[in-house]
Protein backbone atom coordinates (compact mmCIF):
# COMPACT_ATOMS: atom_id res chain seq x y z
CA UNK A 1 0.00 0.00 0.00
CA UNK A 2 1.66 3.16 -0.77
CA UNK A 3 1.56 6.00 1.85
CA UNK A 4 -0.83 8.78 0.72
CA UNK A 5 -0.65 12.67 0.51
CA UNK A 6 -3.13 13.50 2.72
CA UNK A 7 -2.23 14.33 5.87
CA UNK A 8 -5.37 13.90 7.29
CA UNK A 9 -4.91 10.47 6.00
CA UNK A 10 -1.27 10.04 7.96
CA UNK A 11 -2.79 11.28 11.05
CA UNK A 12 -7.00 11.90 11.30
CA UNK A 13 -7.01 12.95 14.73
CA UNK A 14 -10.53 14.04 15.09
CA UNK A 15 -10.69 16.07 12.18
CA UNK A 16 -13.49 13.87 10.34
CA UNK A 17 -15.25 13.93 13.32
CA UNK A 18 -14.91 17.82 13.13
CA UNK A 19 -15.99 17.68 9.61
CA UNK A 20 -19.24 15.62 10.17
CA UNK A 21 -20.18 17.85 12.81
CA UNK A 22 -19.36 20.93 10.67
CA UNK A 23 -21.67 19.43 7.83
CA UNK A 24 -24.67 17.80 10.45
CA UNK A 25 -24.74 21.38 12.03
CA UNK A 26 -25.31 23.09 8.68
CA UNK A 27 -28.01 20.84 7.68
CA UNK A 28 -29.96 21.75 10.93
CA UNK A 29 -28.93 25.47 10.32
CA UNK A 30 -31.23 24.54 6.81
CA UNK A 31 -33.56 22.97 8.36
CA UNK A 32 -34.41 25.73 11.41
CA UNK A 33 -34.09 28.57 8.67
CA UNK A 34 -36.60 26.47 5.94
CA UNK A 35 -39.01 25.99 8.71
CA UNK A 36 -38.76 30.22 9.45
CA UNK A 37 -39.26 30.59 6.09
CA UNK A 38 -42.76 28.70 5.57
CA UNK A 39 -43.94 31.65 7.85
CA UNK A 40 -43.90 34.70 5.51
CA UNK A 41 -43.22 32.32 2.34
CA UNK A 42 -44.19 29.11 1.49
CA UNK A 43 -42.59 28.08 -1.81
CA UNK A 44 -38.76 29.55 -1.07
CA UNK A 45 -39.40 28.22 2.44
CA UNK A 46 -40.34 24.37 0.93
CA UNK A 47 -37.29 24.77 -1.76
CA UNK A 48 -34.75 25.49 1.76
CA UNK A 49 -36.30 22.82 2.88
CA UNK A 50 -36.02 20.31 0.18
CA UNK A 51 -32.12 20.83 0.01
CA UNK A 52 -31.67 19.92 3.99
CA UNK A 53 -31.55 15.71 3.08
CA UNK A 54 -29.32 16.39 0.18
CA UNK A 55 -26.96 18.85 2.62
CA UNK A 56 -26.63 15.80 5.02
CA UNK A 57 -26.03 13.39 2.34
CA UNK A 58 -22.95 15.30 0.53
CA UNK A 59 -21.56 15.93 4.02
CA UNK A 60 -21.84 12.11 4.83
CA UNK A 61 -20.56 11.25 1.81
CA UNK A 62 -17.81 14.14 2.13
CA UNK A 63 -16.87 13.18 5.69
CA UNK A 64 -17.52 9.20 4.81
CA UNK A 65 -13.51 7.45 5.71
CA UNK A 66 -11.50 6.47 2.78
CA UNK A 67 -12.43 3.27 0.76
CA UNK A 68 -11.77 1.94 -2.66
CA UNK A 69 -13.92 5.31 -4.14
CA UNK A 70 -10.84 8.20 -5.08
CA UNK A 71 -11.22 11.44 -3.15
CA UNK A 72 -10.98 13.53 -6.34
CA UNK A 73 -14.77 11.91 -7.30
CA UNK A 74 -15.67 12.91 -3.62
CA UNK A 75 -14.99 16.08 -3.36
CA UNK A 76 -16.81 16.54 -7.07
CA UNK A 77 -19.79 15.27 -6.21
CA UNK A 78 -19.85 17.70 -2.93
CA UNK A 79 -18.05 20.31 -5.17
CA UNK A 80 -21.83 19.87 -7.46
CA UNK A 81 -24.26 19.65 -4.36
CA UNK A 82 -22.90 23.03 -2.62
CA UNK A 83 -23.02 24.79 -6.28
CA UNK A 84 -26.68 23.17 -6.72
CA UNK A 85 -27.81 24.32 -2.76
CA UNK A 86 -26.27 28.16 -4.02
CA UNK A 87 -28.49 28.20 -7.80
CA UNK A 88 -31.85 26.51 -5.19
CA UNK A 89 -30.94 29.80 -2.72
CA UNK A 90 -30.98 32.45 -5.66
CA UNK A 91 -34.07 30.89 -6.94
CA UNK A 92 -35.71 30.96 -3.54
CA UNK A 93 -34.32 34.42 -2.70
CA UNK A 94 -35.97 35.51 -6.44
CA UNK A 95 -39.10 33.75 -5.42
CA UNK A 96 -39.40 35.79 -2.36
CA UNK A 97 -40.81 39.00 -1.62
CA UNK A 98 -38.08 41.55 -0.52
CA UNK A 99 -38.90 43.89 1.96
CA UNK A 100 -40.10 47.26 1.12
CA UNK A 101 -38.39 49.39 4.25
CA UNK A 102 -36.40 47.85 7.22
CA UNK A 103 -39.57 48.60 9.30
CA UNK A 104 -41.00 45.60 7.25
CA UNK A 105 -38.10 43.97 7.55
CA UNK A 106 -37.76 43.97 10.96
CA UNK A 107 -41.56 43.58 11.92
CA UNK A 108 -41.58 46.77 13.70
C-alpha cells in the first residue's frame, strides 16, 4: 500500500469527526431557517427545505472514511451539491418578496 498525501490520511485525529459535525450542524442550520421561512413564504421556504436531506447526504458522503472510491470523485460530487444548494438559494431568494423598508423587515 503506498503511503498517501493526505495528511489527514497520515494522522485523522478528530478532524473527520470535526468535519461531520461541521456538515450535520449546517443541515440543521437549513432545516431551522426552511421551517422560518414557511412563515412569511411558502414556496422559497419548501425549496430550503427540500435541500436539507441532500446537505446531510454530501456531508456524509464528504466526511464518509477512505475506501476503494478516489477522493478527487468525492470532493466533485460535494463540489456539485454546494453549487446546486447556491443556484436553489438564488431561486428561492428571487421567489421571495423583498422587503419594502427595514420597518418591514424587521416587523416593527
Amino acid at each position: 500500500m503506498l503511503p498517501s498525501d493526505d495528511p489527514e490520511d497520515a494522522d485523522p485525529g478528530l478532524a473527520r469527526e470535526r468535519t461531520r459535525l461541521a456538515w450535520t450542524r449546517t443541515t440543521i442550520a437549513f432545516a431551522a431557517v426552511g421551517a422560518a421561512m414557511l412563515r412569511k413564504e411558502v414556496i422559497p421556504g419548501l425549496i430550503v427545505l427540500a435541500t436539507t436531506p441532500l446537505i446531510y447526504v454530501a456531508g456524509r458522503f464528504a466526511s464518509h472514511a477512505p475506501g476503494s472510491a478516489p477522493r478527487p470523485g468525492r470532493l466533485l460530487v460535494v463540489t456539485a451539491t454546494v453549487t446546486l444548494v447556491a443556484v436553489l438559494a438564488v431561486i428561492a431568494a428571487l421567489l421571495g418578496r423583498s422587503p419594502t423598508s427595514l420597518r418591514q423587515l424587521l416587523h416593527v
